[in-house]
PDB file of N, CA and C in Angstrom:
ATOM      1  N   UNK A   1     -18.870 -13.130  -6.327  1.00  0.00           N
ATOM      2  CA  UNK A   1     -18.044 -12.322  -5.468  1.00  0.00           C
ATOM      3  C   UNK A   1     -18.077 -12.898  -4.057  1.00  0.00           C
ATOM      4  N   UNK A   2     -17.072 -13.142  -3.336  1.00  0.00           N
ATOM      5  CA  UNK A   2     -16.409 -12.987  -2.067  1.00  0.00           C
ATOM      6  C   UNK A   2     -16.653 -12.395  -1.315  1.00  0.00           C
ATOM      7  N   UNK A   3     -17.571 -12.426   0.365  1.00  0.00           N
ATOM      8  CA  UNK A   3     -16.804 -11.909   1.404  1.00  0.00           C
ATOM      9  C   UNK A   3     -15.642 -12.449   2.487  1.00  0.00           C
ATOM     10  N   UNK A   4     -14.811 -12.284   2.642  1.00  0.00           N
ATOM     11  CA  UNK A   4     -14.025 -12.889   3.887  1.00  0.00           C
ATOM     12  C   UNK A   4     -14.441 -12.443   4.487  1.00  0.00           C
ATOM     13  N   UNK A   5     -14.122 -13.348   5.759  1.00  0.00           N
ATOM     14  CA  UNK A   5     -13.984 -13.012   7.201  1.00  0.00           C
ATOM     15  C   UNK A   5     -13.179 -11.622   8.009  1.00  0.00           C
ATOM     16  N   UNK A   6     -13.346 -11.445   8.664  1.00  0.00           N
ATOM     17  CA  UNK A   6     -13.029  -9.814   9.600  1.00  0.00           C
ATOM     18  C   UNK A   6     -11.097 -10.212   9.185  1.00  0.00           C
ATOM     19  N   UNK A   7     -10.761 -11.212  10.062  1.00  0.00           N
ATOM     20  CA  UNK A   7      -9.212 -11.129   9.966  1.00  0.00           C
ATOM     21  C   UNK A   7      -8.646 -11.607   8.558  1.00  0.00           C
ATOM     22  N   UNK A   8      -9.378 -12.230   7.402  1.00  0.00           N
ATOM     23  CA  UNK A   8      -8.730 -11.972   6.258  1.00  0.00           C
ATOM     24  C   UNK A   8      -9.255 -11.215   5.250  1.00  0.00           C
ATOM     25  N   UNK A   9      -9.884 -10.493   6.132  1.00  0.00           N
ATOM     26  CA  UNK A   9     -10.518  -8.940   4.902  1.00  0.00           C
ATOM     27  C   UNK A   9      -9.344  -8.365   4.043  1.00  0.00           C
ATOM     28  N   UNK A  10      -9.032  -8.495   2.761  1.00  0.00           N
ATOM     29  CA  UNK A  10      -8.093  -7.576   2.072  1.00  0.00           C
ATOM     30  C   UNK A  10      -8.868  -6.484   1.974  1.00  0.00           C
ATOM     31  N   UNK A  11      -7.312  -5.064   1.699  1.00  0.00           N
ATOM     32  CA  UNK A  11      -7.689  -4.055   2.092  1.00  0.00           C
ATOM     33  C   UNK A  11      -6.708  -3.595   1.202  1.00  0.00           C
ATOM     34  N   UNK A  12      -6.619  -2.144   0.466  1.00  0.00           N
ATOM     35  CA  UNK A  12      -5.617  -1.307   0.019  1.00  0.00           C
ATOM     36  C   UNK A  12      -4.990  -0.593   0.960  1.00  0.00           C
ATOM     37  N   UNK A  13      -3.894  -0.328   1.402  1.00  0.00           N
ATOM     38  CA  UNK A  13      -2.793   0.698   1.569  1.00  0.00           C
ATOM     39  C   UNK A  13      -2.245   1.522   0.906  1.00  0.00           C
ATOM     40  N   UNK A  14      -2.901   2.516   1.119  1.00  0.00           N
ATOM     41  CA  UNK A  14      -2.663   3.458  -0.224  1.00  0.00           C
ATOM     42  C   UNK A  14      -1.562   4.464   0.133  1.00  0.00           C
ATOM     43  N   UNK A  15      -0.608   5.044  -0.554  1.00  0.00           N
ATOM     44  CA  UNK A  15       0.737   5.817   0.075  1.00  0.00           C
ATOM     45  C   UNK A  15       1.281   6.325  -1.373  1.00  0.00           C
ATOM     46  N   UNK A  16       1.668   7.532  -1.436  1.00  0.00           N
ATOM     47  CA  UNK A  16       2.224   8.387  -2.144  1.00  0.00           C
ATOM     48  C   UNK A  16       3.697   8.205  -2.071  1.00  0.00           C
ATOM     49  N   UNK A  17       4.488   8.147  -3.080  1.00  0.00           N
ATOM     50  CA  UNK A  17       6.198   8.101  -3.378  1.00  0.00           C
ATOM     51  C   UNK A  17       6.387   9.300  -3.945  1.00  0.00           C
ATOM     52  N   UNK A  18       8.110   9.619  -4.004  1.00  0.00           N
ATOM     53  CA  UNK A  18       8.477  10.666  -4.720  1.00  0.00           C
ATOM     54  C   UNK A  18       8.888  10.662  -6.395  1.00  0.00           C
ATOM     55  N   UNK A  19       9.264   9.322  -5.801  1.00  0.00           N
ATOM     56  CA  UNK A  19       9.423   9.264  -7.380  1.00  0.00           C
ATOM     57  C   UNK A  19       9.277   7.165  -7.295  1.00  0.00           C
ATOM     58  N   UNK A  20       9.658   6.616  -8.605  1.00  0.00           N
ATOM     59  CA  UNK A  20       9.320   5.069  -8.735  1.00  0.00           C
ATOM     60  C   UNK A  20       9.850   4.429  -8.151  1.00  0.00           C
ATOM     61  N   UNK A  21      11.529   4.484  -8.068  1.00  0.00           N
ATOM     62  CA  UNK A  21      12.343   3.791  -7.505  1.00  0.00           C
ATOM     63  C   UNK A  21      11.973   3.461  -5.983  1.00  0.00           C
ATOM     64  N   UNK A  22      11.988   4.614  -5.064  1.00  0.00           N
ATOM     65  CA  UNK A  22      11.281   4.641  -3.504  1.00  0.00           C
ATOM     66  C   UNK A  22       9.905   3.980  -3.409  1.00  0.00           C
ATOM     67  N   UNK A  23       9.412   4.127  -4.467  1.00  0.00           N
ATOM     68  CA  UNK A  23       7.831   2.969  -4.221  1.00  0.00           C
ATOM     69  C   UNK A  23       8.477   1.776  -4.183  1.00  0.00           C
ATOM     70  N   UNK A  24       9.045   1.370  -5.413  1.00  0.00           N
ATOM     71  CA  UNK A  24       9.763   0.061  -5.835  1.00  0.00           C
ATOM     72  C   UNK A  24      10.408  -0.786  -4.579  1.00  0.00           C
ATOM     73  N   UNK A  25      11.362   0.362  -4.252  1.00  0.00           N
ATOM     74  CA  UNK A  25      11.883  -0.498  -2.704  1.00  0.00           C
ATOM     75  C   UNK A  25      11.105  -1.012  -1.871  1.00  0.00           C
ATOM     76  N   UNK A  26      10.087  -0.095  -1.673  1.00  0.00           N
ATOM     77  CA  UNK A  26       9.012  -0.143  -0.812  1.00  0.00           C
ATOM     78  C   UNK A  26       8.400  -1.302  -1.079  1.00  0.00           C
ATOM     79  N   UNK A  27       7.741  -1.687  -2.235  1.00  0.00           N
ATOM     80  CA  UNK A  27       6.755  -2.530  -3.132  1.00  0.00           C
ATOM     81  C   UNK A  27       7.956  -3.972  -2.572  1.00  0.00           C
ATOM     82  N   UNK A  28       8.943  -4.093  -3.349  1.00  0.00           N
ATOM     83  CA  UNK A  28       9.782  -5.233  -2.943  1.00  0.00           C
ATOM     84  C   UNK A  28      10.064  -5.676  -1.706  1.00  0.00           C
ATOM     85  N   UNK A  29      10.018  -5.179  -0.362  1.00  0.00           N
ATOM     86  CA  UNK A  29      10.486  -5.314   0.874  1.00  0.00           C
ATOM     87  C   UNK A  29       9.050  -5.939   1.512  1.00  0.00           C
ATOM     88  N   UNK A  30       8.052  -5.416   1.061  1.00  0.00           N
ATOM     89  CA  UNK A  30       6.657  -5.813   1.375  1.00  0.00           C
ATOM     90  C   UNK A  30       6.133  -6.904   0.552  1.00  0.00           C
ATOM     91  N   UNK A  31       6.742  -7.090  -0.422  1.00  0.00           N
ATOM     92  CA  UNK A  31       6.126  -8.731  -0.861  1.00  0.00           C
ATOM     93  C   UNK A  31       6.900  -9.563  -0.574  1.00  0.00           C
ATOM     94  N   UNK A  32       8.363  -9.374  -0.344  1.00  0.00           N
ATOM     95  CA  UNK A  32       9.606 -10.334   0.272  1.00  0.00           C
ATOM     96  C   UNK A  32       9.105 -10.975   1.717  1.00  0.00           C
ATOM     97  N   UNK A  33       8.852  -9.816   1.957  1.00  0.00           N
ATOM     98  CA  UNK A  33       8.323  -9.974   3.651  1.00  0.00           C
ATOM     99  C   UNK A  33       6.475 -10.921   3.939  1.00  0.00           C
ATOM    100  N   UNK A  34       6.123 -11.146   2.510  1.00  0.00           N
ATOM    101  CA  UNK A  34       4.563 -11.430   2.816  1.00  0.00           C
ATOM    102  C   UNK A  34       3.804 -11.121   3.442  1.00  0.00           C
ATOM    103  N   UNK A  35       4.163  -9.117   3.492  1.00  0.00           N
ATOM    104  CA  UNK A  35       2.933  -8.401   4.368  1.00  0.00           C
ATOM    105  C   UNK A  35       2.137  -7.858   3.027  1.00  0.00           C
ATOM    106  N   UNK A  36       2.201  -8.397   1.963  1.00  0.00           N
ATOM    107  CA  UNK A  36       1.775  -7.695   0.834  1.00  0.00           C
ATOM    108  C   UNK A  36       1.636  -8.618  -0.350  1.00  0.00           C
ATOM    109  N   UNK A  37       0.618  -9.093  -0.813  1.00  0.00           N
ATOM    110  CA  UNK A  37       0.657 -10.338  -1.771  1.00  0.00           C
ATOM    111  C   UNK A  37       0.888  -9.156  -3.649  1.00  0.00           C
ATOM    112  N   UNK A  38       0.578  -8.268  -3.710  1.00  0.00           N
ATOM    113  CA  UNK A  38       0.814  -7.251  -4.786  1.00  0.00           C
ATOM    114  C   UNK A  38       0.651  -5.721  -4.364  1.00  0.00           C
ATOM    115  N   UNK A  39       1.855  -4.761  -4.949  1.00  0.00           N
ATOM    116  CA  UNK A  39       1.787  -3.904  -4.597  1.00  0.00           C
ATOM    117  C   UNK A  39       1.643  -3.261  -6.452  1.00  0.00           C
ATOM    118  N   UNK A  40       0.787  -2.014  -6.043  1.00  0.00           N
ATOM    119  CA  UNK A  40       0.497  -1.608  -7.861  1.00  0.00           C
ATOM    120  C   UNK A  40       1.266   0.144  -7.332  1.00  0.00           C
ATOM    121  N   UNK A  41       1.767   0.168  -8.746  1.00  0.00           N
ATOM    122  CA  UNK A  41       2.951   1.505  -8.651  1.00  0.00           C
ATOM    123  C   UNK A  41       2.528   1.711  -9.704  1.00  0.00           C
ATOM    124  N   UNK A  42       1.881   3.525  -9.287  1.00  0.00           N
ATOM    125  CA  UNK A  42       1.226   3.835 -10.555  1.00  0.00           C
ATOM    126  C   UNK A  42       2.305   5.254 -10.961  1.00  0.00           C
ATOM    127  N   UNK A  43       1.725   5.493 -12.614  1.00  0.00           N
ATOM    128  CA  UNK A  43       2.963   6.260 -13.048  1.00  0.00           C
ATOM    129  C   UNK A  43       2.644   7.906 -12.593  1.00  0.00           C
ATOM    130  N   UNK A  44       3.582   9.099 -12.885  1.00  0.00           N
ATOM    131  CA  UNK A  44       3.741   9.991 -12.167  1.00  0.00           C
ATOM    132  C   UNK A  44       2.213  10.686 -12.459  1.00  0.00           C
ATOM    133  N   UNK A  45       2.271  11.240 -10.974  1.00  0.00           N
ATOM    134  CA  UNK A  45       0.380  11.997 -10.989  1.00  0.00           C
ATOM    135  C   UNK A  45       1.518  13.193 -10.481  1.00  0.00           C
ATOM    136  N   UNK A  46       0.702  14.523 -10.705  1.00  0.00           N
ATOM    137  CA  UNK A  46       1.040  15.775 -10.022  1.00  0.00           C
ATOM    138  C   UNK A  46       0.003  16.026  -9.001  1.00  0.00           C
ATOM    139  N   UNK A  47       0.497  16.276  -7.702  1.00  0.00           N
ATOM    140  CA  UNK A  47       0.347  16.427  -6.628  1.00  0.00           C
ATOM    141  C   UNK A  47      -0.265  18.373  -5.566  1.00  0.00           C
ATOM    142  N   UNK A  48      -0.855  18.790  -5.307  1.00  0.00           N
ATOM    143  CA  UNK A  48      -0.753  19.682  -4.579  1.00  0.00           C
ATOM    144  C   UNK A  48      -1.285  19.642  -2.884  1.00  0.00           C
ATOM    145  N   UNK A  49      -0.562  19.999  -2.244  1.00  0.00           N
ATOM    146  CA  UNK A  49      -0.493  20.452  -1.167  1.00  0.00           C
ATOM    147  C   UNK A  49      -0.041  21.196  -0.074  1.00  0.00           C
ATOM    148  N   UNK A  50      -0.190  21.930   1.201  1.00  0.00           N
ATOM    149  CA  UNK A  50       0.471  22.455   1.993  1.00  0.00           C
ATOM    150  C   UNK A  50       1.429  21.780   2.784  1.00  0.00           C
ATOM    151  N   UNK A  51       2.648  22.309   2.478  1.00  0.00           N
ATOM    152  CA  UNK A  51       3.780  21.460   3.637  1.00  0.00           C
ATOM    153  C   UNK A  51       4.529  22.641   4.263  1.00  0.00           C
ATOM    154  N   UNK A  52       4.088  22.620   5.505  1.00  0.00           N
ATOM    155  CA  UNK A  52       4.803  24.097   6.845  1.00  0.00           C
ATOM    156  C   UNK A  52       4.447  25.472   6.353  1.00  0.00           C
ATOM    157  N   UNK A  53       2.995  25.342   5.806  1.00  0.00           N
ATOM    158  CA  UNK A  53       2.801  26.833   5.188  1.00  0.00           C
ATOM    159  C   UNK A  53       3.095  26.904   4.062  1.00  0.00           C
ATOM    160  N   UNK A  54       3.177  26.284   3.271  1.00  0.00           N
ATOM    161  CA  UNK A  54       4.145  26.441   1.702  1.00  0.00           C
ATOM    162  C   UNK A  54       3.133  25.444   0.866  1.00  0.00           C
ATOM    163  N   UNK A  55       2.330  26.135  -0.010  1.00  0.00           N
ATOM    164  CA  UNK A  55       1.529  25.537  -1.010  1.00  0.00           C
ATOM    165  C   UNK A  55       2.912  24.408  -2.159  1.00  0.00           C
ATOM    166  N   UNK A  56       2.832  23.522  -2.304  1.00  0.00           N
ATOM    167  CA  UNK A  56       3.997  22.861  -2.676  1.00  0.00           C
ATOM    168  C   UNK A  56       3.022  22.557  -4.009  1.00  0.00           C
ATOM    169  N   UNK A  57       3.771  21.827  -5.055  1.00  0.00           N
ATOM    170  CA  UNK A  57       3.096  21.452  -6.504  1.00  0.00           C
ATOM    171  C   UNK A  57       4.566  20.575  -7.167  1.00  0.00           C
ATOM    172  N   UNK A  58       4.308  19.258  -7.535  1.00  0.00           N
ATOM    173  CA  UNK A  58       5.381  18.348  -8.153  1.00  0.00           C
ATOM    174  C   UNK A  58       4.755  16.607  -8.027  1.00  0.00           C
ATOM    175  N   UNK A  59       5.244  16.016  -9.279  1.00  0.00           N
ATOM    176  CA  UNK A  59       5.001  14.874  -8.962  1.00  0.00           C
ATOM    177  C   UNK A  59       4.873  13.728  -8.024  1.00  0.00           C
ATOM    178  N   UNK A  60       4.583  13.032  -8.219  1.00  0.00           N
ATOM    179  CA  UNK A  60       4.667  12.040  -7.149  1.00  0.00           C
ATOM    180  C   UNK A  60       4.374  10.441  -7.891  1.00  0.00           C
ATOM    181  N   UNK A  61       4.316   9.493  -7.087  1.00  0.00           N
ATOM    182  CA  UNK A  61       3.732   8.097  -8.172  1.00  0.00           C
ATOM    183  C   UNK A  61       2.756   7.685  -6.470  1.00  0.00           C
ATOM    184  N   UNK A  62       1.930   6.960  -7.334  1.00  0.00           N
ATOM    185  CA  UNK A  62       0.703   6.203  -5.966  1.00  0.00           C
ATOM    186  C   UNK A  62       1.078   4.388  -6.034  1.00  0.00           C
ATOM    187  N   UNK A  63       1.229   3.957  -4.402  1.00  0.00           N
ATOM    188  CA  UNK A  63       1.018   2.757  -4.702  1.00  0.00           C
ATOM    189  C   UNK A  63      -0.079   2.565  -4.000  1.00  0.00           C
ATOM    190  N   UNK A  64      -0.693   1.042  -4.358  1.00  0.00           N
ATOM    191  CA  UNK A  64      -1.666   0.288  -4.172  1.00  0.00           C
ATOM    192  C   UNK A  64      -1.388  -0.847  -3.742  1.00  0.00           C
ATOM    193  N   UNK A  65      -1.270  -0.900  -2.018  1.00  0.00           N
ATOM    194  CA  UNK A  65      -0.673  -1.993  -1.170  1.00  0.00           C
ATOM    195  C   UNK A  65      -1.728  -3.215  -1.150  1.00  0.00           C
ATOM    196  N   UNK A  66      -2.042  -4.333  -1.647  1.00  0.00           N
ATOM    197  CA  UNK A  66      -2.854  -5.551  -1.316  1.00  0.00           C
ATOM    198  C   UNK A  66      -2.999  -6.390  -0.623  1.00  0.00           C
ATOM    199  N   UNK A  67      -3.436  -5.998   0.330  1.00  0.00           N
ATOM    200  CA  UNK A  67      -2.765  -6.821   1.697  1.00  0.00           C
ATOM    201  C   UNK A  67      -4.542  -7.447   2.541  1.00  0.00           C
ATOM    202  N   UNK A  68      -4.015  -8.021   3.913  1.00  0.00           N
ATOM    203  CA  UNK A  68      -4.955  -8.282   4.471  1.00  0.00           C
ATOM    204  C   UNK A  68      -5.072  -7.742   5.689  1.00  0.00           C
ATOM    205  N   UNK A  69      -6.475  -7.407   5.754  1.00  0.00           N
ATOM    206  CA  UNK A  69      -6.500  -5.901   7.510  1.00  0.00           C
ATOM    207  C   UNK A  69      -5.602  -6.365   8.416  1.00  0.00           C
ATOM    208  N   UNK A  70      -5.789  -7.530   8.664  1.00  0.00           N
ATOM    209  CA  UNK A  70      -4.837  -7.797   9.761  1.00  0.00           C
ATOM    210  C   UNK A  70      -3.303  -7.627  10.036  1.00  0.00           C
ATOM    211  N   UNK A  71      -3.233  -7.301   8.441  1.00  0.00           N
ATOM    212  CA  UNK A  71      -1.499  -7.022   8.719  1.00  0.00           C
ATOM    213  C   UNK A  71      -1.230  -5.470   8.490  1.00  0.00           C
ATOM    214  N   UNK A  72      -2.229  -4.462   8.300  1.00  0.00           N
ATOM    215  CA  UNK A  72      -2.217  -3.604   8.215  1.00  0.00           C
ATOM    216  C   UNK A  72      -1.057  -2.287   9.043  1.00  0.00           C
ATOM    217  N   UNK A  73      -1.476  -2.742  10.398  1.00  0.00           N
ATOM    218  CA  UNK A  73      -0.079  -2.004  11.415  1.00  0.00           C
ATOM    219  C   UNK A  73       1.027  -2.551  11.172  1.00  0.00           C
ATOM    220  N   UNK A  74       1.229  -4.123  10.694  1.00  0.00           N
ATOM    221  CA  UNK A  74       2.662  -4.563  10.164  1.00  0.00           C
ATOM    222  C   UNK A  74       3.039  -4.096   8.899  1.00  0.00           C
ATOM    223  N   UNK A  75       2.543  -3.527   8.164  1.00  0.00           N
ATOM    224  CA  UNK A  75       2.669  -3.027   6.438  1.00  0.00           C
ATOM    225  C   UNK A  75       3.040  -1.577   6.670  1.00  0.00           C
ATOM    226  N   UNK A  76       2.204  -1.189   7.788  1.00  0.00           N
ATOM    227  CA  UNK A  76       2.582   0.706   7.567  1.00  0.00           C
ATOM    228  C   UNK A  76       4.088   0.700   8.521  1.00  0.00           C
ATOM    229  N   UNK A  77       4.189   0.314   9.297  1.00  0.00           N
ATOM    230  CA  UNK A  77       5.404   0.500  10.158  1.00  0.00           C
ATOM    231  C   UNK A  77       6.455  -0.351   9.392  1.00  0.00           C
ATOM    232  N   UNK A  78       6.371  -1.085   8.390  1.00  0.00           N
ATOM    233  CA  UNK A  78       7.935  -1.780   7.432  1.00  0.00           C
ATOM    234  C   UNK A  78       7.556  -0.612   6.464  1.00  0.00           C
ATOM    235  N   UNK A  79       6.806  -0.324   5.751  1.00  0.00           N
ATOM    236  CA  UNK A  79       6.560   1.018   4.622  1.00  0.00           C
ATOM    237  C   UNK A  79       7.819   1.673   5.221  1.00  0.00           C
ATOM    238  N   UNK A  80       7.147   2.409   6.669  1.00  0.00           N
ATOM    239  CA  UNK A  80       7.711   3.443   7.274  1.00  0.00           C
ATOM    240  C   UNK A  80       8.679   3.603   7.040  1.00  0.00           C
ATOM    241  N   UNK A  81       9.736   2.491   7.533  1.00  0.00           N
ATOM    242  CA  UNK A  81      11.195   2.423   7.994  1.00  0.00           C
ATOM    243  C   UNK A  81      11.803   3.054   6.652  1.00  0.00           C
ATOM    244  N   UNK A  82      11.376   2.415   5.212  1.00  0.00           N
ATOM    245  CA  UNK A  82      12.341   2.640   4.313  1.00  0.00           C
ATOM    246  C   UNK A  82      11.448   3.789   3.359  1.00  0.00           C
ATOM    247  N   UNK A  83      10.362   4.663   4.241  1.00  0.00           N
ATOM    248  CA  UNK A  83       9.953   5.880   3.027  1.00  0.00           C
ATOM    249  C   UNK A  83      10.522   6.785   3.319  1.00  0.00           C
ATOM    250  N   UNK A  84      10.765   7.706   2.387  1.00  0.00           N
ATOM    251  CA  UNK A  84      11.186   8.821   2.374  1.00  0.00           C
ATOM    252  C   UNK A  84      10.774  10.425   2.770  1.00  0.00           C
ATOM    253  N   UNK A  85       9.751  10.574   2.865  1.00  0.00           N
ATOM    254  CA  UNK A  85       8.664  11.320   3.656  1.00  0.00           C
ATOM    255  C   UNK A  85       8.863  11.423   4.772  1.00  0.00           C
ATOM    256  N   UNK A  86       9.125  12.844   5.517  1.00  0.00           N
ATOM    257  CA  UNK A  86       8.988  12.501   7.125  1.00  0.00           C
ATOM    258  C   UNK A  86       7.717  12.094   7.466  1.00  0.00           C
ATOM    259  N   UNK A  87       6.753  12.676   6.642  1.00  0.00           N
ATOM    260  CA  UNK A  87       5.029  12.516   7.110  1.00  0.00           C
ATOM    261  C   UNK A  87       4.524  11.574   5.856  1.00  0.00           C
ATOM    262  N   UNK A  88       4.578  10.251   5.892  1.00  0.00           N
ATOM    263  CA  UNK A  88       4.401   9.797   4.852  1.00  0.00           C
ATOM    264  C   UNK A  88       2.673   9.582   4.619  1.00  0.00           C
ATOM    265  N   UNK A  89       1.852   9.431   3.335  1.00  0.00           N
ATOM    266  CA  UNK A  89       0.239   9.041   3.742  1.00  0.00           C
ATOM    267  C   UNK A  89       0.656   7.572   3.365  1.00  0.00           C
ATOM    268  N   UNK A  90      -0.570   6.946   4.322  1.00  0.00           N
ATOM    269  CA  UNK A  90      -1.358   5.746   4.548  1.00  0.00           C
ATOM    270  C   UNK A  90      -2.295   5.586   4.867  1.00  0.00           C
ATOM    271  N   UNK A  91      -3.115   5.467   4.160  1.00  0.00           N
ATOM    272  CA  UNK A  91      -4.501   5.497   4.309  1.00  0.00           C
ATOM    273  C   UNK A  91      -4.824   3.877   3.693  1.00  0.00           C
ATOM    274  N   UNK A  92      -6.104   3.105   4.836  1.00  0.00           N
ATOM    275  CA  UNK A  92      -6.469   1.862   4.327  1.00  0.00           C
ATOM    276  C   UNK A  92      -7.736   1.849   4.025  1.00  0.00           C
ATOM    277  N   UNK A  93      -8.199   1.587   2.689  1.00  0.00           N
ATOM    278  CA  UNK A  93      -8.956   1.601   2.081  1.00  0.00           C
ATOM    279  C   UNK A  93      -9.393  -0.061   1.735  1.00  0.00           C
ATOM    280  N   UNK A  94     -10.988  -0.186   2.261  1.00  0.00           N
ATOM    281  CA  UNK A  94     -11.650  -1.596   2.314  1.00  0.00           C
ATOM    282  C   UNK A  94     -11.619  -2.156   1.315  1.00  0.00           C
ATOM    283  N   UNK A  95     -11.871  -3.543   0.808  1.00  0.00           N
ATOM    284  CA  UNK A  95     -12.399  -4.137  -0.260  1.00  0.00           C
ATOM    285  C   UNK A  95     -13.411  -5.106   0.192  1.00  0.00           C
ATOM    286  N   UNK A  96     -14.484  -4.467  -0.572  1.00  0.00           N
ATOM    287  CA  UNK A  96     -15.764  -5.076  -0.137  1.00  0.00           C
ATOM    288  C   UNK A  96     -15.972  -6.493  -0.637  1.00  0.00           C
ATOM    289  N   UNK A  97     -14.908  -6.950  -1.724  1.00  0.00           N
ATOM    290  CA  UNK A  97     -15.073  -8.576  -2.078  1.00  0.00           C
ATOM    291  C   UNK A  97     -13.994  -8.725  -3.280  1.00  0.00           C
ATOM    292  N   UNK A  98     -14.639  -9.570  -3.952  1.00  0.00           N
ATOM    293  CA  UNK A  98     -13.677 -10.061  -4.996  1.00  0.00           C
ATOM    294  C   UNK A  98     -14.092 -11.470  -5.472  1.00  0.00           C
ATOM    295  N   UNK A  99     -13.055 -12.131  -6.215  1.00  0.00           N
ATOM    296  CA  UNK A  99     -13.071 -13.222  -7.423  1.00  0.00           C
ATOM    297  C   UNK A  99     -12.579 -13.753  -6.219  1.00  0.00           C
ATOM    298  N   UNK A 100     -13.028 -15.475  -5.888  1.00  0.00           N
ATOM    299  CA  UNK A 100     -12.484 -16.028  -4.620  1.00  0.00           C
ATOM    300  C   UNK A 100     -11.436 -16.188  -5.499  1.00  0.00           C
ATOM    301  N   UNK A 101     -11.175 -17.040  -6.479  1.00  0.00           N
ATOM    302  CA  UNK A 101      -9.810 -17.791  -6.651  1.00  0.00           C
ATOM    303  C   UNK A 101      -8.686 -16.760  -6.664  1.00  0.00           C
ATOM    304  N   UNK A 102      -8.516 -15.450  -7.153  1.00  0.00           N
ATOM    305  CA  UNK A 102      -7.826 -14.114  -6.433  1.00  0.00           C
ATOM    306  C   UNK A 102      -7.204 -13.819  -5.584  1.00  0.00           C
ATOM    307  N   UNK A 103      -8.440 -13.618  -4.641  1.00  0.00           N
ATOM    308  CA  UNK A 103      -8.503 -13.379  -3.685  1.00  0.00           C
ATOM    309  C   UNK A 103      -7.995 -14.966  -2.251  1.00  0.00           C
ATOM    310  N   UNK A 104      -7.762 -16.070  -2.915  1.00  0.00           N
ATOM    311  CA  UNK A 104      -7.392 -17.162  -1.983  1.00  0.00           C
ATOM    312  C   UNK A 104      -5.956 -17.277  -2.476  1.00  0.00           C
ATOM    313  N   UNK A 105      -5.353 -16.691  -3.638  1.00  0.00           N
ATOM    314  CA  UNK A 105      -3.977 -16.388  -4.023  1.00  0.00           C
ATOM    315  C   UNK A 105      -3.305 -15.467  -3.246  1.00  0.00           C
ATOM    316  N   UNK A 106      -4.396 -14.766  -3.397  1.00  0.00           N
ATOM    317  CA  UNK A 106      -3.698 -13.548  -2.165  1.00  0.00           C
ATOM    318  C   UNK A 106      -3.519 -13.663  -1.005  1.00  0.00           C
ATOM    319  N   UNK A 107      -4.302 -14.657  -0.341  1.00  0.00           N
ATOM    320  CA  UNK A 107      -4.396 -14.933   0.964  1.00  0.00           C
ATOM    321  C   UNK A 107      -3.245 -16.144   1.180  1.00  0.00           C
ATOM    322  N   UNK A 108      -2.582 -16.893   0.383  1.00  0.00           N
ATOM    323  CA  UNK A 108      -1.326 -17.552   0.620  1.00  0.00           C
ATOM    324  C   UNK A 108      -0.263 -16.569   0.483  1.00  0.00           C
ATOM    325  N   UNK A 109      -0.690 -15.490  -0.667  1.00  0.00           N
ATOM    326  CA  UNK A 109       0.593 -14.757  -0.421  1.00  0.00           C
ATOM    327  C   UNK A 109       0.940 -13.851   0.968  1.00  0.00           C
ATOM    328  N   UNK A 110      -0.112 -13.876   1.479  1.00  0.00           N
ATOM    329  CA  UNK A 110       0.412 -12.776   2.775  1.00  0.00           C
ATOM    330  C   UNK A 110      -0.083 -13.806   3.554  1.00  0.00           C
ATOM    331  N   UNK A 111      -0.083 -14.784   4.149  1.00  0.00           N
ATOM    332  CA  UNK A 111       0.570 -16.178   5.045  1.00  0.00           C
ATOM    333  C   UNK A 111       1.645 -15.737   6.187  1.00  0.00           C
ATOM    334  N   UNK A 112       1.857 -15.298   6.812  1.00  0.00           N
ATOM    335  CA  UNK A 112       3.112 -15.176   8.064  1.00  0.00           C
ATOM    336  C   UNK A 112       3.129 -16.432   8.856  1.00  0.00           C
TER     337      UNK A 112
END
């Protein structure tokens, strides 16, 4: 196992969709762009939470952004533009290592 360095630490971006298609866009615009070497779109989970006072309950799908910390504020603000959520989550979640040869795939794929 792998540690990188501080600026090519990969990291998850983790963010909730409404449904597949809106991840999908999402997922495609972020590996086009090489702020994202794989994005994982998982299938529908049911969801609960409060939105404006209103206990809400309905699906949703999770992606799993693969990226590197450093591009992290560039990944959530292109997410942004095209999610659908006024309050969308993003939460970045560490990866403490990995398989180098992987993990040095990944690191050409998110290259800027």
């Amino acid at each position: 196992m792998t540690r990188l360095e501080t600026s090519d630490e990969f990291c998850f971006v983790y963010s909730t969709f409404p449904d597949q298609d809106a991840a999908m866009a999402v997922a495609r615009a972020l590996v086009d762009a090489k702020l994202a070497a794989c994005v994982n779109v998982y299938p529908p989970m049911l969801s609960t939470y409060v939105w404006q006072g209103t206990r809400e309950e309905g699906p949703e799908v999770a992606a799993f952004i693969k990226t590197r910390r450093a591009l992290v504020d560039d990944v959530i603000a292109a997410a942004r533009k095209l999610h659908p959520y006024t309050t969308p989550c993003f939460l970045m979640l560490p990866i403490a290592g990995g398989n180098a040869d992987y993990l040095s795939w990944a690191r050409e794929q998110t290259t800027r």
